[in-house]
Protein backbone atom coordinates (compact mmCIF):
# COMPACT_ATOMS: atom_id res chain seq x y z
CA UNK A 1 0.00 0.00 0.00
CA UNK A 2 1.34 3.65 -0.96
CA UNK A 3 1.43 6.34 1.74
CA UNK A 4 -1.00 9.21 0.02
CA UNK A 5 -0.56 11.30 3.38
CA UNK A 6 2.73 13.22 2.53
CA UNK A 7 1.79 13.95 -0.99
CA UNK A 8 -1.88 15.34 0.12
CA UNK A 9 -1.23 18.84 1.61
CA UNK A 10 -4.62 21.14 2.22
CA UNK A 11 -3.69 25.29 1.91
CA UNK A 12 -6.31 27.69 3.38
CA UNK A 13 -7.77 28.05 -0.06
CA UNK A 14 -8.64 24.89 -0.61
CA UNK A 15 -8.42 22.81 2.41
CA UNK A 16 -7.48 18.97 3.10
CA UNK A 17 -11.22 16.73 3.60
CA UNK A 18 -9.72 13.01 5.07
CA UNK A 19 -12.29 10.83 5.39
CA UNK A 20 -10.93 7.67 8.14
CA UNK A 21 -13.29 4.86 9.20
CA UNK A 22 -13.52 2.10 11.85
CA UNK A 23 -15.67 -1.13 11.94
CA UNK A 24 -18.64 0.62 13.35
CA UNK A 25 -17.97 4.69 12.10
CA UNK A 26 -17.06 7.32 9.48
CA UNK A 27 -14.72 9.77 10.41
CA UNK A 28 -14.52 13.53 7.77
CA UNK A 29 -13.01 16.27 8.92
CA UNK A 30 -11.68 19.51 6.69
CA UNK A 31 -8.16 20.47 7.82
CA UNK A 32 -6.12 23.43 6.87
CA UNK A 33 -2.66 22.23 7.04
CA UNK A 34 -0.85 25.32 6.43
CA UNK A 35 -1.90 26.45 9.73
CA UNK A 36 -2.31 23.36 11.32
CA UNK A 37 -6.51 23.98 12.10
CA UNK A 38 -9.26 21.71 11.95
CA UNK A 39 -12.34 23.81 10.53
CA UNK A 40 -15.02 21.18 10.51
CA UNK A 41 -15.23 17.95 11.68
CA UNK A 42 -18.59 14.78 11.84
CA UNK A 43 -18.85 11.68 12.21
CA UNK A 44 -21.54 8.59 11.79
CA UNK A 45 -22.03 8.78 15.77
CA UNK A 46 -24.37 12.06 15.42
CA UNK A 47 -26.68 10.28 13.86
CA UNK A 48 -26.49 7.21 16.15
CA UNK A 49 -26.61 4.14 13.71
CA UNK A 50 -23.63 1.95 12.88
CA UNK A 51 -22.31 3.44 9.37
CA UNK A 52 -23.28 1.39 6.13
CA UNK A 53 -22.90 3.46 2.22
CA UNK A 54 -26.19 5.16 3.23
CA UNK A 55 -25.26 6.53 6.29
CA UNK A 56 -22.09 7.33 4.86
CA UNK A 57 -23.36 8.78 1.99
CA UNK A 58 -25.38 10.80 4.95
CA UNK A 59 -22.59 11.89 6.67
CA UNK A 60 -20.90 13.12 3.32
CA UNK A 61 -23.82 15.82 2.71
CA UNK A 62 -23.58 16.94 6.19
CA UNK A 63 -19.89 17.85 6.21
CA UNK A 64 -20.90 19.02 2.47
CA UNK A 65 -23.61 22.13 3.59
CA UNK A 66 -21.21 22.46 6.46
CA UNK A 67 -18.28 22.99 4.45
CA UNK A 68 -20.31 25.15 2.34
CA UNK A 69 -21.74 26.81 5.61
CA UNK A 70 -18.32 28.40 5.97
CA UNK A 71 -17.33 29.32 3.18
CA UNK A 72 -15.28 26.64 1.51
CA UNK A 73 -16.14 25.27 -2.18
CA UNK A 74 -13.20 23.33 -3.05
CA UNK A 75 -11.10 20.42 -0.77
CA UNK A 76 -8.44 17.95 -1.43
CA UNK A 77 -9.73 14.70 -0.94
CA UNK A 78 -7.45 12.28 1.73
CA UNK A 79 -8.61 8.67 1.75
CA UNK A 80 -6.02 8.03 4.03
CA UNK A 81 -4.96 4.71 2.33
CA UNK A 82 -7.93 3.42 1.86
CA UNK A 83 -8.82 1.97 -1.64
CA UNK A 84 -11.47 4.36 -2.97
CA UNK A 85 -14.87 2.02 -2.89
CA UNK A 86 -17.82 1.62 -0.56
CA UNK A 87 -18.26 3.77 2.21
CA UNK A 88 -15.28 6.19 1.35
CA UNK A 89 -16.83 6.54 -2.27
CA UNK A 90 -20.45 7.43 -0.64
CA UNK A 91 -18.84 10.24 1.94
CA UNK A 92 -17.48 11.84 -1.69
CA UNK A 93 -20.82 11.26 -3.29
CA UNK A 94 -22.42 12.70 -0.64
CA UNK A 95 -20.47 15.85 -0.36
CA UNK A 96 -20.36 16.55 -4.11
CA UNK A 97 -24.39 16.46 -4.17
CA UNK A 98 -24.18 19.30 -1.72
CA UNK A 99 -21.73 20.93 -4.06
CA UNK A 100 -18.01 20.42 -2.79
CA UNK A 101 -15.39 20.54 -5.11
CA UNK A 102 -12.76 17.72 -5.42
C-alpha cells in the first residue's frame, strides 16, 4: 500500500477533507494544514446508527452544507490509504451532491 498522506497537503484556499473509518464509524473532517486547524469535523455517531454506504453517503452531505456553511467550495480529498470504494466513495458522493469541489 502507498502512503498518500505526505503527498496530500490542504492550503487555506482549498483545504485537506480526510475521510478515516472504523468497523462501526465514518470519520470527515476539513483540515487546513498550512496552519495546522481543523475547521469542521462529523462523524456517523451524530446520527447514532452503525455506518453502512447510506449513512455514509449521509454523513458526506452533512460535512458538504457544512463545508459550504463556511465558506469553503473546493477540498483535497485524503482517503487516508484506503482503496477508494464503498463507504469512502459514498462520503465523496455525498459531499459533491451538496456541491463540494474535489
Amino acid at each position: 500500500m502507498r502512503r498518500t498522506t505526505k503527498q496530500v497537503i490542504g492550503t487555506a484556499v482549498r483545504p485537506r477533507m480526510i475521510v478515516s473509518r472504523s468497523l462501526n464509524n465514518v470519520y470527515v473532517q476539513i483540515i487546513d494544514d498550512e496552519n495546522d486547524k481543523t475547521l469542521v469535523g462529523i462523524s456517523s455517531q451524530v446520527l447514532k446508527q452503525r455506518a453502512n454506504k447510506d449513512i455514509s453517503f449521509k454523513v458526506g452531505e452533512m460535512i458538504g452544507e457544512k463545508a459550504i456553511s463556511l465558506g469553503i467550495k473546493s477540498v483535497v480529498f485524503d482517503r487516508a490509504g484506503r482503496i477508494y470504494h464503498g463507504r469512502i466513495k459514498a462520503v465523496a458522493d455525498g459531499a459533491r451532491s451538496k456541491g463540494l469541489q474535489f
